[in-house]
Protein backbone atom coordinates (compact mmCIF):
# COMPACT_ATOMS: atom_id res chain seq x y z
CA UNK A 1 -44.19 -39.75 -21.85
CA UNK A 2 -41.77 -40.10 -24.24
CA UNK A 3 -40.63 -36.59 -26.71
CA UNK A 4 -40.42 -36.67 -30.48
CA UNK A 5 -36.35 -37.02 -31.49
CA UNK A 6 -35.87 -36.35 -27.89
CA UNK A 7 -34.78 -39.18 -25.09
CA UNK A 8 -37.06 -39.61 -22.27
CA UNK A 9 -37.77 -36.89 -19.74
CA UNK A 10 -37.06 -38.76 -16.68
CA UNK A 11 -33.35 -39.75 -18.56
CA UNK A 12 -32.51 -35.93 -19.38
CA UNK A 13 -33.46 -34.93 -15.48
CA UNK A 14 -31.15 -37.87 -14.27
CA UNK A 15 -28.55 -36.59 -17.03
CA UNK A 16 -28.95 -33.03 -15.35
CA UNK A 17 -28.75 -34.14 -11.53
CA UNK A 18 -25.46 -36.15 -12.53
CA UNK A 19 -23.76 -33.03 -14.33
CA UNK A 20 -24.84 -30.96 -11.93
CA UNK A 21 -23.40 -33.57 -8.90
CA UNK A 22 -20.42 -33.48 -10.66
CA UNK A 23 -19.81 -29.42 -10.90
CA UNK A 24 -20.73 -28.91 -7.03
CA UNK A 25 -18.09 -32.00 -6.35
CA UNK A 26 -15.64 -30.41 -8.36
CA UNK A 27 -16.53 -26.84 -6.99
CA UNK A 28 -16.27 -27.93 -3.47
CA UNK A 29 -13.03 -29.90 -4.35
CA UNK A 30 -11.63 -26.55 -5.43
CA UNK A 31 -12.49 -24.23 -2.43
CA UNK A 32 -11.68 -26.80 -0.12
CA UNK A 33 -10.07 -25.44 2.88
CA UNK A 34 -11.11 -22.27 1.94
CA UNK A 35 -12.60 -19.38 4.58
CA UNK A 36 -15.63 -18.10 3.36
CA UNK A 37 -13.70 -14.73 2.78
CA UNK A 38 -11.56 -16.22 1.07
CA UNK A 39 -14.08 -17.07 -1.80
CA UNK A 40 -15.10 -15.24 -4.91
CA UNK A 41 -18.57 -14.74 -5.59
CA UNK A 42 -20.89 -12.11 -7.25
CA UNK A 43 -20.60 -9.25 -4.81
CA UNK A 44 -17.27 -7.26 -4.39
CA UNK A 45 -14.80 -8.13 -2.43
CA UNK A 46 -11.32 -6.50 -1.49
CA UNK A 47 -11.77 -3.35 -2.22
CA UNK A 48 -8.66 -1.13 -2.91
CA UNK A 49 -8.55 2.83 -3.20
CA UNK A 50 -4.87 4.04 -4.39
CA UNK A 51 -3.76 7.54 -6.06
CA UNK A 52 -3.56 7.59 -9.93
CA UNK A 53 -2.89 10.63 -11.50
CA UNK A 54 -3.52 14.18 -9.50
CA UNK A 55 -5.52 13.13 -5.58
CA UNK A 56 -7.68 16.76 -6.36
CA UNK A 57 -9.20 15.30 -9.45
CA UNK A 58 -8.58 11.54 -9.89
CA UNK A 59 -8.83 8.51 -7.43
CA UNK A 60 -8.69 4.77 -8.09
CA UNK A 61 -9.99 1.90 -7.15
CA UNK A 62 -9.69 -2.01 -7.51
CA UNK A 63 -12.10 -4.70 -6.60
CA UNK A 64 -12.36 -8.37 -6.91
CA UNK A 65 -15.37 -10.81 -7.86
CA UNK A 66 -15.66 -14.90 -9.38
CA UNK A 67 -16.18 -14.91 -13.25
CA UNK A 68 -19.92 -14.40 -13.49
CA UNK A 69 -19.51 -10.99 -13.42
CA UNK A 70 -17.94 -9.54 -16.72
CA UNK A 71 -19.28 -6.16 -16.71
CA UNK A 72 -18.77 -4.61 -13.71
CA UNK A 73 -19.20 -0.43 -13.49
CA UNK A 74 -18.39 2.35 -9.82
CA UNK A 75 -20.75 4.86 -9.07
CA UNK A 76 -19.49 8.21 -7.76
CA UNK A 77 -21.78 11.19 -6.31
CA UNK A 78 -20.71 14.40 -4.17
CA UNK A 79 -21.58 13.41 -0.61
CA UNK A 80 -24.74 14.64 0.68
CA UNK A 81 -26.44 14.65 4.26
CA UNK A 82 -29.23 11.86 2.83
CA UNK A 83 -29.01 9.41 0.19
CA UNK A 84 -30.73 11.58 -2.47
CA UNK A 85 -26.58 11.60 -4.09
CA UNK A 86 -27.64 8.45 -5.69
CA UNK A 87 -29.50 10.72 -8.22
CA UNK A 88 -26.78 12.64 -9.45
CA UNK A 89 -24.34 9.29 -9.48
CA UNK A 90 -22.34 9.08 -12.11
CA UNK A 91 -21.79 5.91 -13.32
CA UNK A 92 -17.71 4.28 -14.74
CA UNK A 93 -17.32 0.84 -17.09
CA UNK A 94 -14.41 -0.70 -15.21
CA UNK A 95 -11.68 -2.36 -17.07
CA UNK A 96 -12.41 -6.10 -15.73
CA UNK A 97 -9.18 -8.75 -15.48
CA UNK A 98 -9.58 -12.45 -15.40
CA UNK A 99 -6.72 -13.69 -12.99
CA UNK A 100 -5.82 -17.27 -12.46
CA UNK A 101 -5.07 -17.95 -8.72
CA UNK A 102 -3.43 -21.66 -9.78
CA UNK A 103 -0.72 -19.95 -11.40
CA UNK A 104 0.98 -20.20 -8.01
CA UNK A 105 0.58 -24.28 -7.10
CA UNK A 106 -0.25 -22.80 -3.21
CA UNK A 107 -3.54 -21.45 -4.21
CA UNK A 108 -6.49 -23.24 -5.06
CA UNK A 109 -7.28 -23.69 -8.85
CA UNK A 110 -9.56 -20.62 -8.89
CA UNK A 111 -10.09 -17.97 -11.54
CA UNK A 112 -11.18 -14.63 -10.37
CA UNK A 113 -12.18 -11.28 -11.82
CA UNK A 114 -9.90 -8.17 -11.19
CA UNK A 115 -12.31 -4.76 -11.80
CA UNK A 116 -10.81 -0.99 -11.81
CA UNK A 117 -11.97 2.12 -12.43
CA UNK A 118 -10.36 5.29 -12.36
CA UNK A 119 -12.14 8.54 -11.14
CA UNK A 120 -11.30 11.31 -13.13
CA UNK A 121 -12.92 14.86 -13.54
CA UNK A 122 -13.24 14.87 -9.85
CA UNK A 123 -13.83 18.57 -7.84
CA UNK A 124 -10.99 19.37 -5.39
CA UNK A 125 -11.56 18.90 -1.58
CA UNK A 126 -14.65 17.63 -1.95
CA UNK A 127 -16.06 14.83 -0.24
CA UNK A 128 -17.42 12.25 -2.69
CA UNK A 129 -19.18 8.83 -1.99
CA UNK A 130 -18.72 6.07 -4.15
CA UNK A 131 -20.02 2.04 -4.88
CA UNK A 132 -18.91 -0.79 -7.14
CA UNK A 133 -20.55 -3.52 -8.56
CA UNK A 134 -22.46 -5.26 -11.61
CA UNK A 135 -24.64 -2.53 -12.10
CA UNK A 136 -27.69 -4.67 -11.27
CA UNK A 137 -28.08 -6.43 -8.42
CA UNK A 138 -24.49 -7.02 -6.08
CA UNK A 139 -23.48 -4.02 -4.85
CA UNK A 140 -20.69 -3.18 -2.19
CA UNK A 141 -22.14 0.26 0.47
CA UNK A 142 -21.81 3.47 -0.26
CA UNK A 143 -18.19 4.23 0.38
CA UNK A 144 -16.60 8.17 1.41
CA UNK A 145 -13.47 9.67 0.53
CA UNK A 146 -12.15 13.19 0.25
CA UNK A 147 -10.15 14.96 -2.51
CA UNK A 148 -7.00 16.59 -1.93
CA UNK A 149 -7.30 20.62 -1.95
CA UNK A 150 -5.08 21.80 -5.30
CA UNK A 151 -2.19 23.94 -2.67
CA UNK A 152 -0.42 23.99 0.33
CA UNK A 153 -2.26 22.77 3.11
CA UNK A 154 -2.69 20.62 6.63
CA UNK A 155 -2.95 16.82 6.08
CA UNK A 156 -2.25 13.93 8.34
CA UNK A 157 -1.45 10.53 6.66
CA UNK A 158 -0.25 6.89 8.62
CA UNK A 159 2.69 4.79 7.86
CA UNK A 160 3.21 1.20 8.45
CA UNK A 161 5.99 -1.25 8.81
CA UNK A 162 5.62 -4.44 7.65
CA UNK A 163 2.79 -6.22 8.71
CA UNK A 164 4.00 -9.70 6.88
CA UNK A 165 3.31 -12.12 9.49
CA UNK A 166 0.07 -14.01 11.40
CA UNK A 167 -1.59 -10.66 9.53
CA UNK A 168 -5.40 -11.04 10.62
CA UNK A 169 -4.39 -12.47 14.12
CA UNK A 170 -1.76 -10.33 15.13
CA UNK A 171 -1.98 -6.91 12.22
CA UNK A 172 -5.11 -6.61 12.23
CA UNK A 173 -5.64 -4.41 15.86
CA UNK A 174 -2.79 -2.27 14.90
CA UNK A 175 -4.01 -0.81 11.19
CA UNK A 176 -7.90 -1.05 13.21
CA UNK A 177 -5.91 1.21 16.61
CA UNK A 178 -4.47 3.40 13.61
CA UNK A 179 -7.90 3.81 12.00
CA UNK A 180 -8.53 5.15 15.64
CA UNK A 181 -6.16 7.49 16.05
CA UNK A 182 -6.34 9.35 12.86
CA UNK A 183 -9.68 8.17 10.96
CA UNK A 184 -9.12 11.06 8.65
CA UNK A 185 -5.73 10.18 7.25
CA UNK A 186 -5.71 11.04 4.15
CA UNK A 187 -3.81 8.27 2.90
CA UNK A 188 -1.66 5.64 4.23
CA UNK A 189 2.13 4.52 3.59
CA UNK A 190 2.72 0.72 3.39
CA UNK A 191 6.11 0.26 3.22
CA UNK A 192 6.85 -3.16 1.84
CA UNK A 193 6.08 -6.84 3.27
CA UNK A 194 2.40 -6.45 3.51
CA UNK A 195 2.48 -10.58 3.55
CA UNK A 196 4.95 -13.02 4.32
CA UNK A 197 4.52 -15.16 0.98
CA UNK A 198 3.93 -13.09 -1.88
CA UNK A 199 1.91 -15.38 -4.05
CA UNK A 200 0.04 -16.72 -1.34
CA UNK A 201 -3.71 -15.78 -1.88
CA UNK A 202 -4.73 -16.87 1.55
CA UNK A 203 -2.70 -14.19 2.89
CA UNK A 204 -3.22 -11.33 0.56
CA UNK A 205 -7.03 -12.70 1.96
CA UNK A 206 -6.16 -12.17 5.14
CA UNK A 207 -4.87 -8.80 4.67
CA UNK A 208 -7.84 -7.21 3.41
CA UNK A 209 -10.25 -8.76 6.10
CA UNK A 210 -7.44 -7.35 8.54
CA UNK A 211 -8.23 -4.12 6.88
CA UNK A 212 -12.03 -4.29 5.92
CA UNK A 213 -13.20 -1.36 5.29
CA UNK A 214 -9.92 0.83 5.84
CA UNK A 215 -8.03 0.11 2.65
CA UNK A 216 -11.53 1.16 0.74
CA UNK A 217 -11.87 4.23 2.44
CA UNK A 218 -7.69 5.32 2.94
CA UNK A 219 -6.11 5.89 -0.22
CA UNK A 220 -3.57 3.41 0.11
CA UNK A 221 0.14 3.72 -1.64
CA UNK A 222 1.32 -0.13 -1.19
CA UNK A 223 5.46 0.18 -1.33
CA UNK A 224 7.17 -3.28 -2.76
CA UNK A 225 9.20 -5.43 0.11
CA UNK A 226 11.65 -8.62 -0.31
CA UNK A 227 8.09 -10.60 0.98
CA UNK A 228 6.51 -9.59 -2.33
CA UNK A 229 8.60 -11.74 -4.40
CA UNK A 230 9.24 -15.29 -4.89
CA UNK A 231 9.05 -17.97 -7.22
CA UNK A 232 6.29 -19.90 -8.91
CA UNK A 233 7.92 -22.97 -9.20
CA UNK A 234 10.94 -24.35 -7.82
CA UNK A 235 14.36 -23.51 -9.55
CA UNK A 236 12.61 -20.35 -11.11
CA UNK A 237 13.51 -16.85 -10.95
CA UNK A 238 11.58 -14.86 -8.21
CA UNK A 239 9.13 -12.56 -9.43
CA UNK A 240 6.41 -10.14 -8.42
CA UNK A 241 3.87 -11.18 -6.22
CA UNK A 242 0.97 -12.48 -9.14
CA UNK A 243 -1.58 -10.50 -7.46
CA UNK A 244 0.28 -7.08 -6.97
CA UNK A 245 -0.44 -5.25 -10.33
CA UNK A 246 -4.28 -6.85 -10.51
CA UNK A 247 -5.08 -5.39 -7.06
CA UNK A 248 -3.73 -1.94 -6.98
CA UNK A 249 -3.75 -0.05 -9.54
CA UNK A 250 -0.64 2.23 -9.67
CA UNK A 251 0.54 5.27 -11.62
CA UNK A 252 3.27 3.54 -14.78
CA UNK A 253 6.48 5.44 -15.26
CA UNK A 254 6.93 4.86 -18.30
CA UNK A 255 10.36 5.91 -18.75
CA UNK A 256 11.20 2.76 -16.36
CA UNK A 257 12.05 -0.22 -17.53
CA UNK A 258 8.18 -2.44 -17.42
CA UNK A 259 9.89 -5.04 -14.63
CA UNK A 260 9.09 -2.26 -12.50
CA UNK A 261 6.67 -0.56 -13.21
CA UNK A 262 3.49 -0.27 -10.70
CA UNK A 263 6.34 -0.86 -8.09
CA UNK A 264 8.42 2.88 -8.85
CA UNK A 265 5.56 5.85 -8.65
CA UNK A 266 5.70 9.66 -7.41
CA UNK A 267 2.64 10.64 -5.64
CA UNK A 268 2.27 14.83 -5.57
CA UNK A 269 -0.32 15.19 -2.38
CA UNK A 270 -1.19 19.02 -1.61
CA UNK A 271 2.78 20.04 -1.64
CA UNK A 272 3.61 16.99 -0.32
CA UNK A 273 5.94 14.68 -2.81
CA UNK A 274 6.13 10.98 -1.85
CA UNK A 275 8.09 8.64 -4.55
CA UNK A 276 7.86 5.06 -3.56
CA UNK A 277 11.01 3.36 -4.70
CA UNK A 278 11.42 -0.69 -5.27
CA UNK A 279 14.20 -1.79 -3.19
CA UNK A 280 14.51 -5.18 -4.94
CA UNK A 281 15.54 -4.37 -8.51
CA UNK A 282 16.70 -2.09 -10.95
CA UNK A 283 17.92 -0.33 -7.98
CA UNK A 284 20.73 1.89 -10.43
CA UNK A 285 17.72 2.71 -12.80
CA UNK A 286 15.67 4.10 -10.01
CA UNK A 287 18.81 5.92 -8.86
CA UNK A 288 18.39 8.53 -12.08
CA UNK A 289 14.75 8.55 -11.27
CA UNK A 290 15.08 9.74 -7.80
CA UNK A 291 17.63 12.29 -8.85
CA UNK A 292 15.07 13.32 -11.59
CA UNK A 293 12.10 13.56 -9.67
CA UNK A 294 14.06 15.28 -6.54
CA UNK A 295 15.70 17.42 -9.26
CA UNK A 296 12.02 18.94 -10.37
CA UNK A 297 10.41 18.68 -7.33
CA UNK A 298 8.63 21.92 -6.26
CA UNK A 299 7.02 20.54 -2.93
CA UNK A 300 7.57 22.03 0.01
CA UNK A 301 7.96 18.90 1.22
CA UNK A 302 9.85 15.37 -0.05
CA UNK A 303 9.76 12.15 0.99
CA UNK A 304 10.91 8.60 0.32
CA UNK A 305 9.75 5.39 0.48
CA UNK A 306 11.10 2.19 0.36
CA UNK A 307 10.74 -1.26 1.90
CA UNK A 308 14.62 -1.81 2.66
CA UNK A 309 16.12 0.31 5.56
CA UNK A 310 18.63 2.61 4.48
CA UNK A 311 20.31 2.54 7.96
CA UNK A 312 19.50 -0.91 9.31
CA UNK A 313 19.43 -1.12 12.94
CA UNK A 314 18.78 -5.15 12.92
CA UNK A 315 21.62 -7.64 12.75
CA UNK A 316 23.07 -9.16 9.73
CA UNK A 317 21.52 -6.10 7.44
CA UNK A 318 22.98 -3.79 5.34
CA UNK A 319 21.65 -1.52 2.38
CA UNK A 320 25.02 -0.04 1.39
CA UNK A 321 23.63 0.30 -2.05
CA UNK A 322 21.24 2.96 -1.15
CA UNK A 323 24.08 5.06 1.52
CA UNK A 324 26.20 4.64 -1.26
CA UNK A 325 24.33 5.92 -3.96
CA UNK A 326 21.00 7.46 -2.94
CA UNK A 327 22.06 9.13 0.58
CA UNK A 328 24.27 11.53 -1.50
CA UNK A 329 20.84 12.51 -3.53
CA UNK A 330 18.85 12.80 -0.57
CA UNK A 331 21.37 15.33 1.12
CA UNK A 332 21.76 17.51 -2.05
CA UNK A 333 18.10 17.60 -2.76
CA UNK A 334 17.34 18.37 1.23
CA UNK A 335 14.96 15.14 1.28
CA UNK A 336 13.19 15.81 4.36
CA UNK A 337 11.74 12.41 5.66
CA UNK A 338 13.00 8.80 4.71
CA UNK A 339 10.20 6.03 5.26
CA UNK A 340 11.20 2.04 5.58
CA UNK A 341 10.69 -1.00 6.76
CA UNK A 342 12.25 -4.80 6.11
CA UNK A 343 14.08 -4.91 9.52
CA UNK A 344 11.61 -5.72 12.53
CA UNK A 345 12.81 -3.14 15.21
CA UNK A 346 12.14 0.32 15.32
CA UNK A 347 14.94 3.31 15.37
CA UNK A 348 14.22 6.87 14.27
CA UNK A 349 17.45 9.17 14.09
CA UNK A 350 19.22 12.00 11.08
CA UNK A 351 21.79 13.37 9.35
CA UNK A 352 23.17 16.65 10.78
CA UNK A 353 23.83 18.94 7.97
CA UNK A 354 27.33 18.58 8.59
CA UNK A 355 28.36 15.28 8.41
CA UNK A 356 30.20 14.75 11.49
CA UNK A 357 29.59 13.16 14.90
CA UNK A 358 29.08 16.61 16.08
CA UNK A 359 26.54 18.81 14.58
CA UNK A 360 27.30 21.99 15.06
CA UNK A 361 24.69 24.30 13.45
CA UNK A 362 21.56 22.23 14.62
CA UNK A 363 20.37 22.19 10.78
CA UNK A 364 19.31 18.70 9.59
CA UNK A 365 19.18 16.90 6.44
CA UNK A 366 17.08 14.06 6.40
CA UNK A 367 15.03 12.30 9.03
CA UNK A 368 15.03 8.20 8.71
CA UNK A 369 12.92 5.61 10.22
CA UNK A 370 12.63 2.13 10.10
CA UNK A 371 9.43 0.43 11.59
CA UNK A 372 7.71 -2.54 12.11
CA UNK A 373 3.38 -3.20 12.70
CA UNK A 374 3.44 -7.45 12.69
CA UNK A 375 4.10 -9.72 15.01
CA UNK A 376 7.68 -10.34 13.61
CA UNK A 377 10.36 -9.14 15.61
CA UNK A 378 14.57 -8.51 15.26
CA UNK A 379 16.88 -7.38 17.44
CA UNK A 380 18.56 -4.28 17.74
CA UNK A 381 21.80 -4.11 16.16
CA UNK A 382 23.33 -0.80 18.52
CA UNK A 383 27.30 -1.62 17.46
CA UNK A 384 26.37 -1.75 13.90
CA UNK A 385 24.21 1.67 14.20
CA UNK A 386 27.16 3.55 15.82
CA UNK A 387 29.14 2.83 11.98
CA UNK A 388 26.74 4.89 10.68
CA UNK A 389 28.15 7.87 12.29
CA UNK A 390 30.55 7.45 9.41
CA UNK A 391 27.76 8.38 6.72
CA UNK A 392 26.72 11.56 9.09
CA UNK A 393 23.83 9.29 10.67
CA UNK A 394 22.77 10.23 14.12
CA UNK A 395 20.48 7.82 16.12
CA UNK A 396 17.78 9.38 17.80
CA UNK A 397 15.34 6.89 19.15
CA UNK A 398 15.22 2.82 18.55
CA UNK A 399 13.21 0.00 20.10
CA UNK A 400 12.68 -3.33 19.59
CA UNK A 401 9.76 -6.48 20.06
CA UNK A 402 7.12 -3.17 20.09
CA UNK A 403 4.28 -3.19 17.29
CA UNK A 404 4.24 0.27 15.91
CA UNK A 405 1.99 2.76 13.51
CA UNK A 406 3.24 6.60 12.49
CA UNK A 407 0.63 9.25 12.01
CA UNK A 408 2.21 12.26 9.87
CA UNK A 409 0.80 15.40 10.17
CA UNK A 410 1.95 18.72 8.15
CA UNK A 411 0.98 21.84 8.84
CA UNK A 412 2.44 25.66 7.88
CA UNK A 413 6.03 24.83 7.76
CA UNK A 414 6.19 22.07 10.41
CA UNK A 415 6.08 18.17 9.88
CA UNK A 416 5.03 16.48 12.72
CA UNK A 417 5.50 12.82 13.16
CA UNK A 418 4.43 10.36 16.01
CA UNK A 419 5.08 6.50 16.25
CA UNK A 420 2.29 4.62 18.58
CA UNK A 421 2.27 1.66 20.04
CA UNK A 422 -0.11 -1.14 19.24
CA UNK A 423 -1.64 -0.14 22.42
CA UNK A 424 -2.30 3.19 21.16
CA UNK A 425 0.36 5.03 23.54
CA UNK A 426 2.62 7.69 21.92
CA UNK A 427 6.26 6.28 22.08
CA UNK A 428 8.50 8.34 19.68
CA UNK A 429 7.65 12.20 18.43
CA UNK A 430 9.85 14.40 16.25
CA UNK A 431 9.00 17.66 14.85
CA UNK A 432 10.70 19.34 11.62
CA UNK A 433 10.98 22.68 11.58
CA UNK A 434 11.54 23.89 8.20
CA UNK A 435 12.08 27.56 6.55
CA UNK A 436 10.42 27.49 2.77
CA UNK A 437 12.82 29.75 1.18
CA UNK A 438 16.04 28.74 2.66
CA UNK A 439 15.36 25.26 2.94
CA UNK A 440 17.00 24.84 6.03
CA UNK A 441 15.49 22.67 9.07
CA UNK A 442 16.28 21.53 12.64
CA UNK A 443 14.24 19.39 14.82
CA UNK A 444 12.46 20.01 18.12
């Protein structure tokens, strides 16, 4: 039967068969070699909670979908012991990103949809459940998290070393043995490195399945390492990793210069003051910030972060920059706990308040640790540590081809800190004893 001004039926449902041949070849041409995982689709995938703005009232958080959805919305309820919350949800319009994976030649041709929301208006130490999705029919579970309380109080968070390497073979039992050992963390300290090839989206794939559910219930603060940069193209400049500022979304200092920003960030957590520092870049520019923010800082206690050790204890590695010019800050504003990562072994040791080989008054400065939670491993470097003793460094403890996490606990005026093993086995402990109003500390 033939259609007025129309061509034959049977020729438009060939036409349609043929078109539609030719999308699914070119569809399965483009996620060829591709994990199921790995591939968009309507429901949410890699889910990413991270601090932005105060942790008693605001929280973030970053999903991904393909390009069907364009409206995506998170729900957020106060926790309840049945699912009645869902009637008292309240619902945020997420800012949605469309992000081309081919800009990196590595990655299949995809494009993908980037969704955040930030949480605002939220009631301190409270424990709130939360969803994303399209506000129809693809929904990820109900998710918990709790707020921080508005003063001084006990928390336990976890800190990592880089992961970088084999990440869902060899990472993924330590972050899961972590999860473990302190399933109430309230958030978690990646310090640089997360993947080996920063603008590989296989990998950044295979650290959120490595993860699963962890990095949507752990308010993560993701610290920038060397592994995070590279080029997109031969004989180009380096850059960010192409996924780092669509999948976390990060408090902007604006008073930095833009290359940086979403990589430099001060987190204030219940008295607690972490600033995550970019070890790559603008390292000069950061040096006024961290005098700035150690400068103002009212917490009773402060700590840095940064991917690049500031006494390396592996061969061939030296951060001079930062004993040059950030050590001095980190003495004179009585920093109390110095996080890193970048060289594959594992040493934990301090500067005595008097910067000799012989510490006389048992006060401390600063605490520093490098670790490492891949696969990857250096050797120890012990001749090169002992030069140290020059900048008033003292080793404490150091190990080497050992997979390690760090659970943090403060409470009153102690800071407690553990490393683990990958087997879950306590290696390493040091406790900071500190007095509030003199600001002096010693360790026992």
């Amino acid at each position: 039967m033939l259609f007025k001004n129309h061509f034959p039926l049977y020729l438009v449902c060939i036409a349609c068969l043929i078109s539609n041949a030719l999308i699914a070849q070119h569809h399965s041409h483009t996620l060829e070699g591709l994990h199921h995982w790995e591939i968009p689709s309507k429901d949410p995938d890699r889910l990413m909670l991270t601090f932005h703005g105060d942790p008693a009232t605001n929280r973030a958080i970053t999903w991904r979908t393909d390009t069907t959805v364009v409206k995506a919305v998170a729900q957020i309820a106060e926790a309840t012991v049945n699912s009645k919350f869902e009637n008292s949800a309240i619902t945020f319009n997420a800012i949605t990103e469309e992000f081309d994976l081919g800009l990196y030649k590595g990655n299949a041709p995809l494009q993908v949809h980037y969704h955040s929301v930030i949480f605002n208006n939220l009631k301190p130490h409270t424990l709130y459940v939360y969803r994303v999705g399209d506000g129809k029919e693809h929904w990820s579970e109900w998710i918990q998290f709790r707020t921080a309380k508005t003063g001084y109080a006990p928390t336990e968070f976890v800190y990592f070393g880089d992961a970088q390497n084999d990440v869902l073979s060899h990472w993924s039992r330590v972050i899961r043995m972590a999860y473990q050992t302190a399933p109430n963390a309230s958030f978690v300290i990646h310090a640089g490195d997360l993947i080996n090839h920063s603008h590989t989206d296989s990998e950044w794939a295979e650290w959120y399945k490595a993860g699963s559910f962890i990095h949507s219930q752990w308010t993560a603060i993701p610290v920038v390492g060397n592994h995070e940069f590279f080029p997109l193209e031969n004989g180009t400049p380096r850059q960010l990793s192409i996924q780092w500022r669509p999948q976390f979304t990060l408090p902007i200092e604006k008073e930095l210069p833009p290359q940086i920003h979403e990589t430099v960030y001060t987190v204030d957590y219940q008295d607690i003051r972490i600033i995550v520092l970019n070890s790559n870049d603008q390292l000069e520019e950061q040096t006024k910030y961290i005098e700035e923010k150690l400068k103002n800082s009212k917490a009773k206690w402060n700590i840095i972060t940064c991917h690049h050790s500031v006494f390396s204890p592996a061969t061939g590695r030296d951060f001079q920059f930062a004993r040059q010019y950030w050590k001095p800050l980190f003495d004179k504003y009585n920093v109390d706990l110095v996080l890193n990562g970048h060289d594959h072994t594992y040493a934990r040791g301090h500067v005595p308040v008097r910067s000799s080989d012989i510490d006389n008054s048992g006060d401390i400065h600063t605490v520093y640790v490098t670790s490492v939670s891949g696969p990857k491993q250096y050797q120890l470097d012990r001749e090169q540590m002992k030069t140290y003793a020059a900048d008033g460094y003292q080793s404490d403890t150091s190990a080497e081809q050992t997979q390690f996490y760090q659970v943090i606990s403060v409470k009153d005026n102690k800071l407690t800190y553990i490393a683990y093993t990958a087997l879950g086995e306590e290696y390493d402990r040091a406790v900071i004893v500190k007095d509030f109003k003199t600001g002096k500390k010693h360790l026992n």
